[in-house]
PDB file of N, CA and C in Angstrom:
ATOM      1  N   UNK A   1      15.577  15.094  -5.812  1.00  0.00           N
ATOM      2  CA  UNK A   1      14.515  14.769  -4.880  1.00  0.00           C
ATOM      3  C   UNK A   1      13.205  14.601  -5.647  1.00  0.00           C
ATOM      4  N   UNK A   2      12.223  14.026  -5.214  1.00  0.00           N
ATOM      5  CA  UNK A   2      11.328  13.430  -6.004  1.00  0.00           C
ATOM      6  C   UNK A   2      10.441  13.765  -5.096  1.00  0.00           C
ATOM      7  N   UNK A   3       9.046  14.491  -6.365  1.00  0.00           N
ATOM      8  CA  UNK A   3       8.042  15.040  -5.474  1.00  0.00           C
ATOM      9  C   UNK A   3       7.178  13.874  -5.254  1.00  0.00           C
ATOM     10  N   UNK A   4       7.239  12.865  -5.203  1.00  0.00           N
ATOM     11  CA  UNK A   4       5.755  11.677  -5.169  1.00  0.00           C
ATOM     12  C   UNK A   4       5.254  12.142  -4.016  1.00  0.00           C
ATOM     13  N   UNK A   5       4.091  11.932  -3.590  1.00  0.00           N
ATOM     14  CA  UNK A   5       3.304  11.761  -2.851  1.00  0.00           C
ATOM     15  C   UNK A   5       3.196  10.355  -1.912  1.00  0.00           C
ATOM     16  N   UNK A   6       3.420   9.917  -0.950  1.00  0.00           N
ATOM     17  CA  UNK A   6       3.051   8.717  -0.103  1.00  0.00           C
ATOM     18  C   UNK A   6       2.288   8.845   0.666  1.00  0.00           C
ATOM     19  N   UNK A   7       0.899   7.883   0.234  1.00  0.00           N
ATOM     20  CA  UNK A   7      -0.560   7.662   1.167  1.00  0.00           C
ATOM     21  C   UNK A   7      -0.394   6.817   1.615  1.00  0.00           C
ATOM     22  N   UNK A   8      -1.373   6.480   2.732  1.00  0.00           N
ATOM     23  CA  UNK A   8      -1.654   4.791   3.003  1.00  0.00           C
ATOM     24  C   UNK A   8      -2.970   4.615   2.450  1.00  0.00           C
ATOM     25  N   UNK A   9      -2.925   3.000   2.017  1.00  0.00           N
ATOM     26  CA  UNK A   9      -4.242   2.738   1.279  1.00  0.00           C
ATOM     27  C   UNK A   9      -4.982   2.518   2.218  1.00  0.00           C
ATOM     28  N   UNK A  10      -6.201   3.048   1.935  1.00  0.00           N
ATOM     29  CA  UNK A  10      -7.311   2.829   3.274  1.00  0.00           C
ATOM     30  C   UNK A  10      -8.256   2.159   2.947  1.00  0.00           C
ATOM     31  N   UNK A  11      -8.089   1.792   1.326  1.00  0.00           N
ATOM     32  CA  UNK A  11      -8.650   0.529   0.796  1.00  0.00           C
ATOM     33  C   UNK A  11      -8.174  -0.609   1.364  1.00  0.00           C
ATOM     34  N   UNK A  12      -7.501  -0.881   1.648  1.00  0.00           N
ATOM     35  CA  UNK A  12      -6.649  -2.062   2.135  1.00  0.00           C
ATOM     36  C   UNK A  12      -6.760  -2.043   3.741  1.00  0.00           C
ATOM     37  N   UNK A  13      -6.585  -0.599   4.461  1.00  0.00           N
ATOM     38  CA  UNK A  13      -6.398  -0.701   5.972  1.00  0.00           C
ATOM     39  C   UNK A  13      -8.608  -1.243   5.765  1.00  0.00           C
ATOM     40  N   UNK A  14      -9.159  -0.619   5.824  1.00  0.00           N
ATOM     41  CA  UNK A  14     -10.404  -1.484   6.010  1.00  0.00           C
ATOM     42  C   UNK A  14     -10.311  -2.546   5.463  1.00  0.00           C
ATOM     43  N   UNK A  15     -10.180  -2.712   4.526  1.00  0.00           N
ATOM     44  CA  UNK A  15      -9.918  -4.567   4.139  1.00  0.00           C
ATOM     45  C   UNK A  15     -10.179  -5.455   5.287  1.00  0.00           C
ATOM     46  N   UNK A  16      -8.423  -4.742   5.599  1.00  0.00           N
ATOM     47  CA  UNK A  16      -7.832  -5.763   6.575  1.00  0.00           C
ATOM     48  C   UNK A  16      -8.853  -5.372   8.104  1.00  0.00           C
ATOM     49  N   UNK A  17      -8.888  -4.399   8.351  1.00  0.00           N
ATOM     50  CA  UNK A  17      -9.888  -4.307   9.728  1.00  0.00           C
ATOM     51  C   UNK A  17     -11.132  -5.326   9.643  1.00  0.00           C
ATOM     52  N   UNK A  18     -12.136  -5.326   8.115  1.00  0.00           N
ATOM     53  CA  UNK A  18     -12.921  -6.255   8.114  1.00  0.00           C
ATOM     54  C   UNK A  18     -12.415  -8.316   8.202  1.00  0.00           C
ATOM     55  N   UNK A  19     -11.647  -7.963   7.388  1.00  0.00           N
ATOM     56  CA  UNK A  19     -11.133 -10.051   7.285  1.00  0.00           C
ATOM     57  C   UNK A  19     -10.576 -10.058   8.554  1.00  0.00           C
ATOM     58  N   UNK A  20      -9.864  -8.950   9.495  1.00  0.00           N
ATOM     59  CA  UNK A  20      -9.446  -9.193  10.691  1.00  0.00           C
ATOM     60  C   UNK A  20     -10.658  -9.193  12.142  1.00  0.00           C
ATOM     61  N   UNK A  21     -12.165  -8.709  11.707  1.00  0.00           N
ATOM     62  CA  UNK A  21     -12.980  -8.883  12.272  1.00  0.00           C
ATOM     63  C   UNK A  21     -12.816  -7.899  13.513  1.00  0.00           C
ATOM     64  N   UNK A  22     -12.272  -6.579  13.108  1.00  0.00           N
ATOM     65  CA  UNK A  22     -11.944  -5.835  14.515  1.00  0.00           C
ATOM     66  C   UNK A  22     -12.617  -4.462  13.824  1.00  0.00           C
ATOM     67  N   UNK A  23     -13.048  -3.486  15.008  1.00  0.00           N
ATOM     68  CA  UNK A  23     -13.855  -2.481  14.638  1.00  0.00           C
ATOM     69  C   UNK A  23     -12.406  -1.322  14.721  1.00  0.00           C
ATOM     70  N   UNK A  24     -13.038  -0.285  14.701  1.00  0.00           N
ATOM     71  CA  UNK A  24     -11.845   0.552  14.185  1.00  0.00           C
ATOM     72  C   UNK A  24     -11.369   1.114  15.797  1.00  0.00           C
ATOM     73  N   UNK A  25     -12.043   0.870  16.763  1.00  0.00           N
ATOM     74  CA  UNK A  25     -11.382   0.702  17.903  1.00  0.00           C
ATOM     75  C   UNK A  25     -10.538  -0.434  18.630  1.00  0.00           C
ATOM     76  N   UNK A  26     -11.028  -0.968  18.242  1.00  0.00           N
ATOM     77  CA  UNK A  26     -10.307  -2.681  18.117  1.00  0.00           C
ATOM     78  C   UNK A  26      -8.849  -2.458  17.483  1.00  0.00           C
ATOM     79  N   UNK A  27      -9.090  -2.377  16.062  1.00  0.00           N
ATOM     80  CA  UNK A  27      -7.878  -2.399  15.297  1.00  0.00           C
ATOM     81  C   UNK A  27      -7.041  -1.122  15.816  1.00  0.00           C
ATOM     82  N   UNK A  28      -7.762   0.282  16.662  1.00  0.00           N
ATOM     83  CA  UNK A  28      -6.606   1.310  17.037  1.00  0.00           C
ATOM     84  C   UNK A  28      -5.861   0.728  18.416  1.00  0.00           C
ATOM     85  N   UNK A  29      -6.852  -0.384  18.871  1.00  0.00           N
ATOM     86  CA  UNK A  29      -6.299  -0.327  20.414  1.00  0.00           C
ATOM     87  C   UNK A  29      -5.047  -1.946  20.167  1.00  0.00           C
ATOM     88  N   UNK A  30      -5.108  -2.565  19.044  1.00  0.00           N
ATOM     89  CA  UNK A  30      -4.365  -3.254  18.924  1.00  0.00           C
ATOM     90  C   UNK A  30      -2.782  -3.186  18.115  1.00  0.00           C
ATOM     91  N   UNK A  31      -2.885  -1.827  17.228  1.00  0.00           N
ATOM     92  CA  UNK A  31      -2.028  -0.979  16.734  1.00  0.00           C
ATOM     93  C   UNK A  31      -1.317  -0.195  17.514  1.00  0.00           C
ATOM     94  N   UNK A  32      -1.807   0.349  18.922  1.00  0.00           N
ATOM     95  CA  UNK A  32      -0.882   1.093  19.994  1.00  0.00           C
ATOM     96  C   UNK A  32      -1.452   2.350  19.458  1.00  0.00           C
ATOM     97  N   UNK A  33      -2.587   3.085  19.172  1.00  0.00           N
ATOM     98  CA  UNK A  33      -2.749   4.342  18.294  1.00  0.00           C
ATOM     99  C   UNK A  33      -4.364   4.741  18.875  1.00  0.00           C
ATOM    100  N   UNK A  34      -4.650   5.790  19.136  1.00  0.00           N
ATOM    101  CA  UNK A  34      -5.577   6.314  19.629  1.00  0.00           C
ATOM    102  C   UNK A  34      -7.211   5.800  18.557  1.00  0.00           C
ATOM    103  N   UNK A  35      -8.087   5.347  18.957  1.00  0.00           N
ATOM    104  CA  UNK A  35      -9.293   5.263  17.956  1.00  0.00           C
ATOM    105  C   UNK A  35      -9.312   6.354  16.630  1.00  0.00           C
ATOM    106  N   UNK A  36      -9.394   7.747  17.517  1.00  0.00           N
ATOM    107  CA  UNK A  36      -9.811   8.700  16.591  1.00  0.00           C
ATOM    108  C   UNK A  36      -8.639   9.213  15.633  1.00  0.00           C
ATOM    109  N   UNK A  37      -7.031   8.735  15.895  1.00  0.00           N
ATOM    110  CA  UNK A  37      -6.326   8.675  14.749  1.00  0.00           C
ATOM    111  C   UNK A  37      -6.925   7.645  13.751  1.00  0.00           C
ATOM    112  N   UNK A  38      -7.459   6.573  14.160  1.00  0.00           N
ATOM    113  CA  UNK A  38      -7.453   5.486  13.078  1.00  0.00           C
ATOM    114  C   UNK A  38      -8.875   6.002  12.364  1.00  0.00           C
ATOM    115  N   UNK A  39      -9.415   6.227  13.107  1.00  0.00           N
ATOM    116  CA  UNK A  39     -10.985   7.046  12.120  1.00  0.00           C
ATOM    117  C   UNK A  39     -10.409   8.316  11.501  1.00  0.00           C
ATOM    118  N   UNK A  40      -9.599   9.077  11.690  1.00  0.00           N
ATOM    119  CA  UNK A  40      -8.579   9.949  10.675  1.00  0.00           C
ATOM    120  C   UNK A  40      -8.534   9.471   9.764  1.00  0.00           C
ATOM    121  N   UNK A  41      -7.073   8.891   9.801  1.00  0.00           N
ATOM    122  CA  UNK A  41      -6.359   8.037   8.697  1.00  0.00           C
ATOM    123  C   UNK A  41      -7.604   7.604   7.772  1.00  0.00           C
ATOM    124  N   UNK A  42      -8.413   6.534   7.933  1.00  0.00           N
ATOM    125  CA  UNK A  42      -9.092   5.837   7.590  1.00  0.00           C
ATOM    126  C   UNK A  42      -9.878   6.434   6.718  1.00  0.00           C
ATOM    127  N   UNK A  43     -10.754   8.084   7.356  1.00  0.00           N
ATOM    128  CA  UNK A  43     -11.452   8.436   5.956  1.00  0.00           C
ATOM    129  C   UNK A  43     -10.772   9.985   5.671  1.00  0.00           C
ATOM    130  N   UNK A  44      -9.379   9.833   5.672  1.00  0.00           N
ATOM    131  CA  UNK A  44      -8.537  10.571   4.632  1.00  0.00           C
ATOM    132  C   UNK A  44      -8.501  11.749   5.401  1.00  0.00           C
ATOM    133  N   UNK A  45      -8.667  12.313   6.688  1.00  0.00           N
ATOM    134  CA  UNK A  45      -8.395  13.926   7.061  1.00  0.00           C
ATOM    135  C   UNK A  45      -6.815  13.201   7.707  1.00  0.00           C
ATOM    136  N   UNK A  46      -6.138  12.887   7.802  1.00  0.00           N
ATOM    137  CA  UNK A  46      -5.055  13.212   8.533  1.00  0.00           C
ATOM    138  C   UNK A  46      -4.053  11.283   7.641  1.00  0.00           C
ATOM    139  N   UNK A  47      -2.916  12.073   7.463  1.00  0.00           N
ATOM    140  CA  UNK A  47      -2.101  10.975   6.775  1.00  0.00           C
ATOM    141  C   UNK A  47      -1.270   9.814   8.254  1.00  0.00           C
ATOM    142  N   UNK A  48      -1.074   9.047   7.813  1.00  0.00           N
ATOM    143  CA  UNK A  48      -0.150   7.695   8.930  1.00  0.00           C
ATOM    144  C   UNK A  48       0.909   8.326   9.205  1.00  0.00           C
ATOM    145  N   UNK A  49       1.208   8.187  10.489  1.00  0.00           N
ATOM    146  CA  UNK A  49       2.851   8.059  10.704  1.00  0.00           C
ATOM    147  C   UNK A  49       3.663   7.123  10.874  1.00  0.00           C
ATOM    148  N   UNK A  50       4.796   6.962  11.407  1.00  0.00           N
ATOM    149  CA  UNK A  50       5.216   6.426  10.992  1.00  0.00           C
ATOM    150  C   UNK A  50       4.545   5.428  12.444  1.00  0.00           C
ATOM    151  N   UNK A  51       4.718   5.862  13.781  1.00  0.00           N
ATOM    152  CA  UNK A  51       4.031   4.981  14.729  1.00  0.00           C
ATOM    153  C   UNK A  51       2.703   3.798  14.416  1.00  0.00           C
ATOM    154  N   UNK A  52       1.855   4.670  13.497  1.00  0.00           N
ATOM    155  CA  UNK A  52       0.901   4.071  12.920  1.00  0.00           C
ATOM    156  C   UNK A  52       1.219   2.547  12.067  1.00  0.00           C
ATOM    157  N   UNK A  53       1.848   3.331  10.946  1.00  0.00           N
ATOM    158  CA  UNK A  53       2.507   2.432  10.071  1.00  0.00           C
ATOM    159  C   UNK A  53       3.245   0.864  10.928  1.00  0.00           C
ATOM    160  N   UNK A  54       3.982   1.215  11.645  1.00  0.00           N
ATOM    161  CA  UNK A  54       5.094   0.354  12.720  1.00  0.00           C
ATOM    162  C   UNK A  54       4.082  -0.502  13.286  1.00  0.00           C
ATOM    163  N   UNK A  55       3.007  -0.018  14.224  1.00  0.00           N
ATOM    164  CA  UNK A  55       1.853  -0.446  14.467  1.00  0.00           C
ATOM    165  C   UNK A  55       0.938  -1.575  13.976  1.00  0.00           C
ATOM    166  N   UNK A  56       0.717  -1.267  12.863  1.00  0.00           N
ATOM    167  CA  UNK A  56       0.396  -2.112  11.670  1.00  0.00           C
ATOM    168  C   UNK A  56       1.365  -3.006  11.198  1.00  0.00           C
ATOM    169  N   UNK A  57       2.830  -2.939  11.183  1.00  0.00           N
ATOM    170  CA  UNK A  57       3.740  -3.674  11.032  1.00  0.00           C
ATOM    171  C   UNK A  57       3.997  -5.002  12.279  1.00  0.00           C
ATOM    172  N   UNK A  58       3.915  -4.469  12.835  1.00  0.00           N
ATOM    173  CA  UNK A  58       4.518  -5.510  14.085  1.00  0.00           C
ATOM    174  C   UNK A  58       2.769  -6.187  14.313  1.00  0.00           C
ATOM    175  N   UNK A  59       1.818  -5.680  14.944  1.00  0.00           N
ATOM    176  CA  UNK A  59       0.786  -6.320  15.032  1.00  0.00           C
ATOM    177  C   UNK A  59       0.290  -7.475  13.926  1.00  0.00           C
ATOM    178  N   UNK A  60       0.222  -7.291  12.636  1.00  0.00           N
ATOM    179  CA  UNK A  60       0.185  -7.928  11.617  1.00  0.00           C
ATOM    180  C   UNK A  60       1.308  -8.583  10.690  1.00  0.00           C
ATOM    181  N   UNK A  61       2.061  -9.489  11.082  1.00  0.00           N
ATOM    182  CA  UNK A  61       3.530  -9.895  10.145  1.00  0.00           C
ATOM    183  C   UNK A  61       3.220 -10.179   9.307  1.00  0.00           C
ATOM    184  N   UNK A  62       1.737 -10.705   8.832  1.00  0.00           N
ATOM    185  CA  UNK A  62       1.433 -11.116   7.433  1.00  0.00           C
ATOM    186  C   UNK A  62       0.707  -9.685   6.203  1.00  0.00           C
ATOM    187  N   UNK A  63       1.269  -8.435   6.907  1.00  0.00           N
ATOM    188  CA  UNK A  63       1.198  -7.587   6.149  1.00  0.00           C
ATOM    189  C   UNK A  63       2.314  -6.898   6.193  1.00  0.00           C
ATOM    190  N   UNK A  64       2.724  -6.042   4.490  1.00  0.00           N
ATOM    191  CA  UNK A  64       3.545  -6.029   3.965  1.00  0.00           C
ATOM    192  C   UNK A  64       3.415  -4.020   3.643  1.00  0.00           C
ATOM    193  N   UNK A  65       4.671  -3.665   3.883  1.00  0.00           N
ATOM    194  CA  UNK A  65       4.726  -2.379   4.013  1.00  0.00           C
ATOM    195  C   UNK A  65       4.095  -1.763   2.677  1.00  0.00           C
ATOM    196  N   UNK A  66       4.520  -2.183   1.499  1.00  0.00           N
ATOM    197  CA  UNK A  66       4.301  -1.876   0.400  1.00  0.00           C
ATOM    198  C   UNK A  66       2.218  -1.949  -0.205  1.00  0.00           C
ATOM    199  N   UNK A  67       1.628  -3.218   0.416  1.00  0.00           N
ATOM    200  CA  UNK A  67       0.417  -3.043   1.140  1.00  0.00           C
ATOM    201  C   UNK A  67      -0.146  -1.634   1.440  1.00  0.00           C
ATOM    202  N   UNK A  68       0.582  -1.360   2.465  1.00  0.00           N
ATOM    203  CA  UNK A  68      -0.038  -0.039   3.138  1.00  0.00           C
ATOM    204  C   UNK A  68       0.647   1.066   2.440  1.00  0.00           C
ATOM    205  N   UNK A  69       1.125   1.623   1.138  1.00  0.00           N
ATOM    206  CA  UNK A  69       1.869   2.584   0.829  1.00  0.00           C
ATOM    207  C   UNK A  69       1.010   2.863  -0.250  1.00  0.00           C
ATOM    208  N   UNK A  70       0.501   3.533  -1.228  1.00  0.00           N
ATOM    209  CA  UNK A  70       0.436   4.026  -1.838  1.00  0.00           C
ATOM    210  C   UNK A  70       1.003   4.991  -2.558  1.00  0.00           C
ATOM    211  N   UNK A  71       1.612   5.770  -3.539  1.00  0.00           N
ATOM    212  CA  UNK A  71       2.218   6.777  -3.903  1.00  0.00           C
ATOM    213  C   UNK A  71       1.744   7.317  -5.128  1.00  0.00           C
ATOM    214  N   UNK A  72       2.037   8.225  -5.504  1.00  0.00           N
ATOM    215  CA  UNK A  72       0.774   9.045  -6.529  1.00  0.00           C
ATOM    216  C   UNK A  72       2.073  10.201  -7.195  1.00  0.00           C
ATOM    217  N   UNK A  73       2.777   9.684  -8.119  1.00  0.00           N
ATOM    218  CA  UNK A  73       3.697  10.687  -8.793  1.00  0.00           C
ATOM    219  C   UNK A  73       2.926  12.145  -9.761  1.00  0.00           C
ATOM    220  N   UNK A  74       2.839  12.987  -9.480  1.00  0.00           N
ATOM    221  CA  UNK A  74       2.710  14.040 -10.291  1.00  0.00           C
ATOM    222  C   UNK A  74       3.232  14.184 -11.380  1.00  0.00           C
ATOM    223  N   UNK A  75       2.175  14.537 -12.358  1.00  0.00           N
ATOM    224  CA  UNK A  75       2.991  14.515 -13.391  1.00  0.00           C
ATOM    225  C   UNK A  75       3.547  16.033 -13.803  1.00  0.00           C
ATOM    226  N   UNK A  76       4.656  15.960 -14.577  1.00  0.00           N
ATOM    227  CA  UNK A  76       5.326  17.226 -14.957  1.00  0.00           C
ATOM    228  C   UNK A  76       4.384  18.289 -15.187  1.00  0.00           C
ATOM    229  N   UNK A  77       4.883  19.045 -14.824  1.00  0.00           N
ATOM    230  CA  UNK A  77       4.439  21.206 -15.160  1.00  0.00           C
ATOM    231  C   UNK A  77       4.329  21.176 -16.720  1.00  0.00           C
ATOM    232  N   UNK A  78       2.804  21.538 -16.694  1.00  0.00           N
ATOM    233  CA  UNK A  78       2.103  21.725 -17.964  1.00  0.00           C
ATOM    234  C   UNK A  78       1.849  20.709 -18.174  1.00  0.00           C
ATOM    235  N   UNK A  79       1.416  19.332 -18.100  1.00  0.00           N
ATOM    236  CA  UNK A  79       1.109  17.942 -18.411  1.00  0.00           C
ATOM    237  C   UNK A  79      -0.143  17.832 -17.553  1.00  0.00           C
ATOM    238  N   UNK A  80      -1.305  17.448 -18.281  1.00  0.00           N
ATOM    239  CA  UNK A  80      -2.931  17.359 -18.036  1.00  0.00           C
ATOM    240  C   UNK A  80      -2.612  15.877 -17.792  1.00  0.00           C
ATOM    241  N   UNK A  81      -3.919  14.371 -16.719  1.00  0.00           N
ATOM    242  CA  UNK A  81      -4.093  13.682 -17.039  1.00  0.00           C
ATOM    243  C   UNK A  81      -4.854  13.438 -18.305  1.00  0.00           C
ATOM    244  N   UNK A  82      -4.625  12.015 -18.884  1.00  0.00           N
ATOM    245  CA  UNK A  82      -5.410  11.454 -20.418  1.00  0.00           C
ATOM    246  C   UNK A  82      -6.961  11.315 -19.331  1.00  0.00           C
ATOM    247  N   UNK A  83      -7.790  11.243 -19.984  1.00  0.00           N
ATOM    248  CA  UNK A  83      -8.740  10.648 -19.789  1.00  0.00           C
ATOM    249  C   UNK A  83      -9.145   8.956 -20.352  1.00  0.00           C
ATOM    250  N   UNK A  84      -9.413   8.476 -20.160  1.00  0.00           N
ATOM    251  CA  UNK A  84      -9.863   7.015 -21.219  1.00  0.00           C
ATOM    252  C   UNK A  84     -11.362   6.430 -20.927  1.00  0.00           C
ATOM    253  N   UNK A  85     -11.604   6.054 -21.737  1.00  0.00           N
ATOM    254  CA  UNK A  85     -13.067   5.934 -22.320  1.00  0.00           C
ATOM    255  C   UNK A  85     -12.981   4.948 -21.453  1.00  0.00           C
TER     256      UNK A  85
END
């Protein structure tokens, strides 16, 4: 089993709320999802589900699951990130 982590990018969900020209009530009430989940999600207190996700799927066909996924592998026990200049 694999510990990764799966976010949704919320770089991308505003993106798309802006080029889609919808406010974040707009984009919750067109997703099937309450406003104040999408102002959650959006600045990071509470992660997508999967309703959310689905939401975003079916409303938008020209977006792509992998789009909205992010994942963030940990690295092994005792292993620091590098830094780079």
């Amino acid at each position: 089993m694999s510990n990764s982590k799966v976010n949704i990018n919320t770089d991308f969900l505003t993106t798309l709320m802006k080029y889609k020209g919808l406010t974040e009530k707009e984009f919750a009430d067109v997703i099937g999802v309450s406003y104040s989940m999408v102002n959650r999600v959006v600045n990071g207190k509470r992660g997508a589900g999967s309703k959310f996700i689905n939401g975003i799927l079916v409303a938008f066909p020209d977006v792509t699951y992998s789009q909205l996924i992010t994942c963030v592998k940990p690295l092994p026990k005792g292993n620091k990130s590098k830094k780079t200049a």
